[in-house]
N, C-alpha and C. Protein backbone atom coordinates (compact mmCIF):
# COMPACT_ATOMS: atom_id res chain seq x y z
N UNK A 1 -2.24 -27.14 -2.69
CA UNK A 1 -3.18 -26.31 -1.97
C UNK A 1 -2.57 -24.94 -1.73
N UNK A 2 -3.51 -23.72 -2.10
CA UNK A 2 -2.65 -22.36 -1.70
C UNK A 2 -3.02 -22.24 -0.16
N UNK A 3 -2.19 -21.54 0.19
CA UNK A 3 -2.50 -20.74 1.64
C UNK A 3 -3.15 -19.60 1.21
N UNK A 4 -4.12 -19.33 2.66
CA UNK A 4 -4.52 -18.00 2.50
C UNK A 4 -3.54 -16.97 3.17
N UNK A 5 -3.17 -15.38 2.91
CA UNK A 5 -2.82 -15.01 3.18
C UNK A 5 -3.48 -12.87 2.64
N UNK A 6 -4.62 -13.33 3.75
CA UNK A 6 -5.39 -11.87 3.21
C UNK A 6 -5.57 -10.94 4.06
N UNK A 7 -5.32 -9.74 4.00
CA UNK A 7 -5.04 -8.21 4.20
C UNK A 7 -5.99 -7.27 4.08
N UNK A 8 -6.77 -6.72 5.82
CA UNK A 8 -7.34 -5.26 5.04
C UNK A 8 -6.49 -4.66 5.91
N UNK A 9 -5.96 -3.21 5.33
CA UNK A 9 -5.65 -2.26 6.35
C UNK A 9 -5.99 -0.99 5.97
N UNK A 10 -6.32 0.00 6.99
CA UNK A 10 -6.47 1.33 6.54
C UNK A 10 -5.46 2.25 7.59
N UNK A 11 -4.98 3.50 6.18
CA UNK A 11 -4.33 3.86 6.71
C UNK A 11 -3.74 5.52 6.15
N UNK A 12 -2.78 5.67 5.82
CA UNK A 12 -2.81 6.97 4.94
C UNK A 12 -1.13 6.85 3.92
N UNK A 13 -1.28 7.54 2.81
CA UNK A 13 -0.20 7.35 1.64
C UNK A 13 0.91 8.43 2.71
N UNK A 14 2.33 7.76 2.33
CA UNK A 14 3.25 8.46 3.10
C UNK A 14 3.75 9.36 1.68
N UNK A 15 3.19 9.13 0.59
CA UNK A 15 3.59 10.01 -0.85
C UNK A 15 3.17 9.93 -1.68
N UNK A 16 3.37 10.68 -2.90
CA UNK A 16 2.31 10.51 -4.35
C UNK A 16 2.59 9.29 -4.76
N UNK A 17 1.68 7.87 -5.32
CA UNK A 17 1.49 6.88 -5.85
C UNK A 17 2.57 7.32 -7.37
N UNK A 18 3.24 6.25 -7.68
CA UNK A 18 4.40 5.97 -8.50
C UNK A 18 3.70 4.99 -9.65
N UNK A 19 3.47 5.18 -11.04
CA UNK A 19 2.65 4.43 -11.68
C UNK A 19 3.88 4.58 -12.88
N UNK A 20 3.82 3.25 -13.18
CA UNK A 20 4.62 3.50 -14.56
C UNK A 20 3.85 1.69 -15.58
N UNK A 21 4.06 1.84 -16.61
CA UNK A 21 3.95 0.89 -17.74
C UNK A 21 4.61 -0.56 -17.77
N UNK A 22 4.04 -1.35 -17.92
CA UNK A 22 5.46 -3.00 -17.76
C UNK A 22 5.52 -2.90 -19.52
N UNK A 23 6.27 -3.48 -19.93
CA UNK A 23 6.66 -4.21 -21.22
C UNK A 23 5.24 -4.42 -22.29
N UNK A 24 4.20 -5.05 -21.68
CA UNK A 24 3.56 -5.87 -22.62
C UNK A 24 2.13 -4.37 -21.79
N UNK A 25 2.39 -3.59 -21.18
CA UNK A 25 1.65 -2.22 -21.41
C UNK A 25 0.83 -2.25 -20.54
N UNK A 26 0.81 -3.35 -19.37
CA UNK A 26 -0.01 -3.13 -17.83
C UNK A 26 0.43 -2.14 -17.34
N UNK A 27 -0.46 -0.84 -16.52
CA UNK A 27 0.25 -0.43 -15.77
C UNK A 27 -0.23 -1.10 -14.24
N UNK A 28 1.19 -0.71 -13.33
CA UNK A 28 1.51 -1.04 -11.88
C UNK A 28 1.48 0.29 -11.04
N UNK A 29 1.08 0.43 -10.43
CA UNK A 29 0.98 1.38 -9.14
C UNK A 29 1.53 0.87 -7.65
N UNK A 30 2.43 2.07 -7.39
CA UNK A 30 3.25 1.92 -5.83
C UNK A 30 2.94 2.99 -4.80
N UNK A 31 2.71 2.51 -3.95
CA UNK A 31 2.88 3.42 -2.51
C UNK A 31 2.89 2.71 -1.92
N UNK A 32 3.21 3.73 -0.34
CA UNK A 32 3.47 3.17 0.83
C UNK A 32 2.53 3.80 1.84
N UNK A 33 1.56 2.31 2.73
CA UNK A 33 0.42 3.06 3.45
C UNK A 33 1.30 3.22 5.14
N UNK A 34 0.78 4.22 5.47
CA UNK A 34 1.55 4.80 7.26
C UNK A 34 0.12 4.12 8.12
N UNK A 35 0.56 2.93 8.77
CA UNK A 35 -0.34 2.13 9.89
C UNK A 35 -0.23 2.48 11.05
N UNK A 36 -0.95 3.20 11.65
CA UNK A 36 -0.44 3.46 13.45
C UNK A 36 -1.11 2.93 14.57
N UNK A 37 -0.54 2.75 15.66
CA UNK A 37 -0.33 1.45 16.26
C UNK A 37 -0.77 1.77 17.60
N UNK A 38 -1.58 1.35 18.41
CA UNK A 38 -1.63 1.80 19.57
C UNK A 38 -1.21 0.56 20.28
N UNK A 39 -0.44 0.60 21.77
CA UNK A 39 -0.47 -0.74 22.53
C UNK A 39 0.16 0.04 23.78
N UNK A 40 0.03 -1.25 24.57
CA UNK A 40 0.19 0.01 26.33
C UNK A 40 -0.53 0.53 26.60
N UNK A 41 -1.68 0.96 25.97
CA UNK A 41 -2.71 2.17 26.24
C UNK A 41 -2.50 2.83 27.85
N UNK A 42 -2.01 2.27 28.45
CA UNK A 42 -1.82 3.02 29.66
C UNK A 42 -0.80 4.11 29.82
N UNK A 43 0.28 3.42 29.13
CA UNK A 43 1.69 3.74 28.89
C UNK A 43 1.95 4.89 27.38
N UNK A 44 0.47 5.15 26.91
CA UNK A 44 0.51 5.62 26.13
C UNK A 44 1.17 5.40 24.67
N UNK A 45 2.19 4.32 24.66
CA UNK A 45 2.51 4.29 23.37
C UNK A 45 2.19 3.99 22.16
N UNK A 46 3.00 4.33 21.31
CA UNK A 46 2.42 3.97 19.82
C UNK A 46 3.74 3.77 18.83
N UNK A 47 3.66 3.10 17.59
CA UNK A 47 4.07 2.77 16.54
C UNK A 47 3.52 2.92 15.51
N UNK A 48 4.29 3.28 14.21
CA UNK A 48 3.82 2.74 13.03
C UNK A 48 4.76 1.70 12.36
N UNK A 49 3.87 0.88 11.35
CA UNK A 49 4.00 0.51 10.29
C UNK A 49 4.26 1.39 8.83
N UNK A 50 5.35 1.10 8.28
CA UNK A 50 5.21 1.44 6.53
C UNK A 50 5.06 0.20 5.73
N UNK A 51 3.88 -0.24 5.09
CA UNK A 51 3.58 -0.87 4.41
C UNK A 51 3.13 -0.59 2.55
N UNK A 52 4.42 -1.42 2.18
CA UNK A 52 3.94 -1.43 0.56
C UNK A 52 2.78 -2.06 -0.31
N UNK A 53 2.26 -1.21 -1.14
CA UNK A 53 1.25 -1.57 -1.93
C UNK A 53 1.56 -1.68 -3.02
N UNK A 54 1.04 -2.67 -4.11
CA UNK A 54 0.87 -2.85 -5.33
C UNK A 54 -0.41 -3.27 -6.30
N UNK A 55 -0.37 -2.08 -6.85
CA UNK A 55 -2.16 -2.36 -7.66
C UNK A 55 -1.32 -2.46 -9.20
N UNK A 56 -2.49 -3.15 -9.69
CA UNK A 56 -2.14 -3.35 -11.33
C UNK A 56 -3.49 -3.15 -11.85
N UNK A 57 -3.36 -2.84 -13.25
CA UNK A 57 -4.24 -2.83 -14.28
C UNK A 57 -4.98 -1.24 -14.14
N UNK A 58 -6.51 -1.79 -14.11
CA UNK A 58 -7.74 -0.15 -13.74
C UNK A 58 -7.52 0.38 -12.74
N UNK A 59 -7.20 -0.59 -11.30
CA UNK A 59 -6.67 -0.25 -10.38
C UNK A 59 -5.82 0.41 -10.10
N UNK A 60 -5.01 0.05 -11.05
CA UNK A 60 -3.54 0.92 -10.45
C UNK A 60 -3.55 2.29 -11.47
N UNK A 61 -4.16 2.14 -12.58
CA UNK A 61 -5.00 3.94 -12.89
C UNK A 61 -5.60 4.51 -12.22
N UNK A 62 -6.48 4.06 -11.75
CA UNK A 62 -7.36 4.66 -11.28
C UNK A 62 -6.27 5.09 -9.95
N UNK A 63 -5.83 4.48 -8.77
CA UNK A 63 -5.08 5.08 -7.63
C UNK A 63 -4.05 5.85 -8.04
N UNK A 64 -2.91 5.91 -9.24
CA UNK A 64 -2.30 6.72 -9.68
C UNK A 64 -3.15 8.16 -9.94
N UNK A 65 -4.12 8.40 -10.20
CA UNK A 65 -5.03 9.49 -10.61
C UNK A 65 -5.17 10.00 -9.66
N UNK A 66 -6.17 9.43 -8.41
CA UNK A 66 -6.86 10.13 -7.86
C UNK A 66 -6.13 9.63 -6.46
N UNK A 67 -5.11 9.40 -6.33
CA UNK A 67 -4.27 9.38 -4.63
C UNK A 67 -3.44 10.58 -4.92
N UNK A 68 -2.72 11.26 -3.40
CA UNK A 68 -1.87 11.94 -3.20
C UNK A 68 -1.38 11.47 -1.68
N UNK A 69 -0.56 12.41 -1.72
CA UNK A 69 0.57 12.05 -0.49
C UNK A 69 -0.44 12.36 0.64
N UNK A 70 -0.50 11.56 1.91
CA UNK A 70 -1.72 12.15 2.82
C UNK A 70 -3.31 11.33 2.92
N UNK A 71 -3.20 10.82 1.44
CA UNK A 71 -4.64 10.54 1.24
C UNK A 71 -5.08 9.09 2.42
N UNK A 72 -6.22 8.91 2.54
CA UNK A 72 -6.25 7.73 3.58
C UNK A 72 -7.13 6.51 2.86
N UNK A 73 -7.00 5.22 3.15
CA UNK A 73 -7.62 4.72 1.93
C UNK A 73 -7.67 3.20 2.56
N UNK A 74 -8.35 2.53 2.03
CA UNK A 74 -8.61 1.19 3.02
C UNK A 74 -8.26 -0.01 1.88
N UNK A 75 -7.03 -0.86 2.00
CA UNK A 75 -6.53 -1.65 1.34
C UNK A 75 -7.09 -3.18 1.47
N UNK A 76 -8.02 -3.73 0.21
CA UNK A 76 -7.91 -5.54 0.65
C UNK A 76 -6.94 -5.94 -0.29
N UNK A 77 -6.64 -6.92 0.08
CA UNK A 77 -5.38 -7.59 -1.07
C UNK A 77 -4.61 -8.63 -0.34
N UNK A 78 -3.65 -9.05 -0.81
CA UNK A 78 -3.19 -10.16 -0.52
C UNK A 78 -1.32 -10.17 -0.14
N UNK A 79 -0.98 -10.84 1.19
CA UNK A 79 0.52 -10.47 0.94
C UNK A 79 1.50 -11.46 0.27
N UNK A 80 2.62 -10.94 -0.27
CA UNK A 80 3.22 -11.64 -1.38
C UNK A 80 4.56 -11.10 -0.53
N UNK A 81 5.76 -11.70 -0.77
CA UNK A 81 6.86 -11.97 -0.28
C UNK A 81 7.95 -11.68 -1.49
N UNK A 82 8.99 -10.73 -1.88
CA UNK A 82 9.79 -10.24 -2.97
C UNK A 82 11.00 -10.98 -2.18
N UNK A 83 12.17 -12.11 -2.81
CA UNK A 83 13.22 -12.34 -2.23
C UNK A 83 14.55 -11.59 -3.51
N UNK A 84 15.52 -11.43 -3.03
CA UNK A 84 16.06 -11.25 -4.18
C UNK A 84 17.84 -11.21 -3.83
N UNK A 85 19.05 -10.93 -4.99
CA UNK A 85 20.06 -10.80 -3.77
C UNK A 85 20.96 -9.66 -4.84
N UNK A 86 21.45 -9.05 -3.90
CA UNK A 86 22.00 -8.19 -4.72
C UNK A 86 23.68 -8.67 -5.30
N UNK A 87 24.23 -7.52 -5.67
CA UNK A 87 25.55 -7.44 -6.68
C UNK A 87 26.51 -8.10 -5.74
N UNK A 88 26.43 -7.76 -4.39
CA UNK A 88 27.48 -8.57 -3.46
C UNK A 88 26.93 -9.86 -2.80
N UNK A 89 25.58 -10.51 -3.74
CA UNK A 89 25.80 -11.78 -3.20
C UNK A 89 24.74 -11.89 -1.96
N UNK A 90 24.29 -10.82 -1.28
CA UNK A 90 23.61 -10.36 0.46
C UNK A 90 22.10 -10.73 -0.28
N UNK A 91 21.79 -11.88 0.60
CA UNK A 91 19.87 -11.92 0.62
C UNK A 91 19.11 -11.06 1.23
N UNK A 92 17.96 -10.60 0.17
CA UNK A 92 17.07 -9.63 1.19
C UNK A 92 15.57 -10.37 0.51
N UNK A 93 14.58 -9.64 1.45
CA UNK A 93 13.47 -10.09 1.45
C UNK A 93 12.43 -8.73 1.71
N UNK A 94 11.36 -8.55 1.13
CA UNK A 94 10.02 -7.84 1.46
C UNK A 94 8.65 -8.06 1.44
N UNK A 95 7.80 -7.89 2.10
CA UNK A 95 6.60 -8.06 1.95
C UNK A 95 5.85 -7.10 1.47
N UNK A 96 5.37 -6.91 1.06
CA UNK A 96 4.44 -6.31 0.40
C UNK A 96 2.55 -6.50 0.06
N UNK A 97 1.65 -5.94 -0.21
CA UNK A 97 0.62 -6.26 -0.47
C UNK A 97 0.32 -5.72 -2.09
N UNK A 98 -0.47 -6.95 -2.40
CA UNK A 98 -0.63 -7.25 -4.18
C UNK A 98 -2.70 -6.50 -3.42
N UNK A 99 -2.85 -5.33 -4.21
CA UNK A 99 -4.22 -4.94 -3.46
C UNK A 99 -5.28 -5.46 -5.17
N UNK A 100 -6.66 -5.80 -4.21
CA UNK A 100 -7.54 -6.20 -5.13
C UNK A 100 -8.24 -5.11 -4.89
N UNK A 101 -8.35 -4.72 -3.69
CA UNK A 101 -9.62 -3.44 -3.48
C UNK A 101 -8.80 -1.88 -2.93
N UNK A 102 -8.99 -0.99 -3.45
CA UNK A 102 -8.48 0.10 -2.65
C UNK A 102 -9.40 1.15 -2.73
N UNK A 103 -10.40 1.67 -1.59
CA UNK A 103 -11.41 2.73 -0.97
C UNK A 103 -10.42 3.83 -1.13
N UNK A 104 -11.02 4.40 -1.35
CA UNK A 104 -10.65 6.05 -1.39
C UNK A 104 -11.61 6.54 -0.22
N UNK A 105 -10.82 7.09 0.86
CA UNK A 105 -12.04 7.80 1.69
C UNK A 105 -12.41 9.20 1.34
N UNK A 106 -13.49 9.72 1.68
CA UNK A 106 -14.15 11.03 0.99
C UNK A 106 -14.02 12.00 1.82
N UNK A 107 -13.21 12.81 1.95
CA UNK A 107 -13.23 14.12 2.49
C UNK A 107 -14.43 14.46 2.87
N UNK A 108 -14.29 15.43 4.12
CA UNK A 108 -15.48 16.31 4.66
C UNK A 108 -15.94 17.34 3.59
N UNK A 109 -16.99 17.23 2.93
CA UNK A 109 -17.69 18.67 1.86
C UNK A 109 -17.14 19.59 2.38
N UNK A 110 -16.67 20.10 3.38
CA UNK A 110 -16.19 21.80 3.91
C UNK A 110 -14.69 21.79 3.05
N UNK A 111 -14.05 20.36 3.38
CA UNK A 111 -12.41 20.21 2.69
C UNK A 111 -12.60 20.38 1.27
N UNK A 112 -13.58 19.61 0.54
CA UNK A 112 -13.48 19.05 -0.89
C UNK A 112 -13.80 20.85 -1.62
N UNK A 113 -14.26 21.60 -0.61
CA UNK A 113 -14.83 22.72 -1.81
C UNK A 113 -13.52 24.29 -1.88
């Protein structure tokens, strides 16, 4: 049985989307969305999140094209877990989101012209 484990967030690119080719000629698309956080509301504070994205295929053309650093964009997809260990042996771990849907939000007509 799989677990579910599903993701919307919106939020904004902390940089230009990173697209490059795999082996057998998929391309993959990377960024990182900036989540901000309100809690305390009294106390005024806030946090963010940096959260990684990964689109593949049309997807990840298409967001390589038309994202930039700034852009704000509403992610569904799914989270996936990277373990791995490096040259000295040290375990690390990341989460990340594998995106099925990514919105592009549309600028105000006064911005776009």
């Amino acid at each position: 049985m799989q677990n579910l484990a599903l993701v919307v967030m919106d939020g904004n690119l902390t940089a230009d989307p990173e697209s490059r080719k795999t082996k057998s000629e998929k391309t993959v698309t990377v960024f990182t969305v900036a989540l901000n956080h309100e809690w305390g509301a009294k106390e005024g504070k806030n946090a963010v999140s940096f959260i990684p994205v990964e689109c593949w295929d049309k997807l990840g053309d298409n967001c390589g094209r038309f994202l930039k650093k700034g852009s704000r964009v509403t992610v569904q997809g799914q989270l996936r877990q990277d373990r791995w260990k490096d040259d000295s042996g040290q375990n690390h771990s990341r989460v990340k989101v594998i995106a099925r849907d990514v919105r592009f939000d549309q600028r105000p007509a006064a911005e776009a012209a």
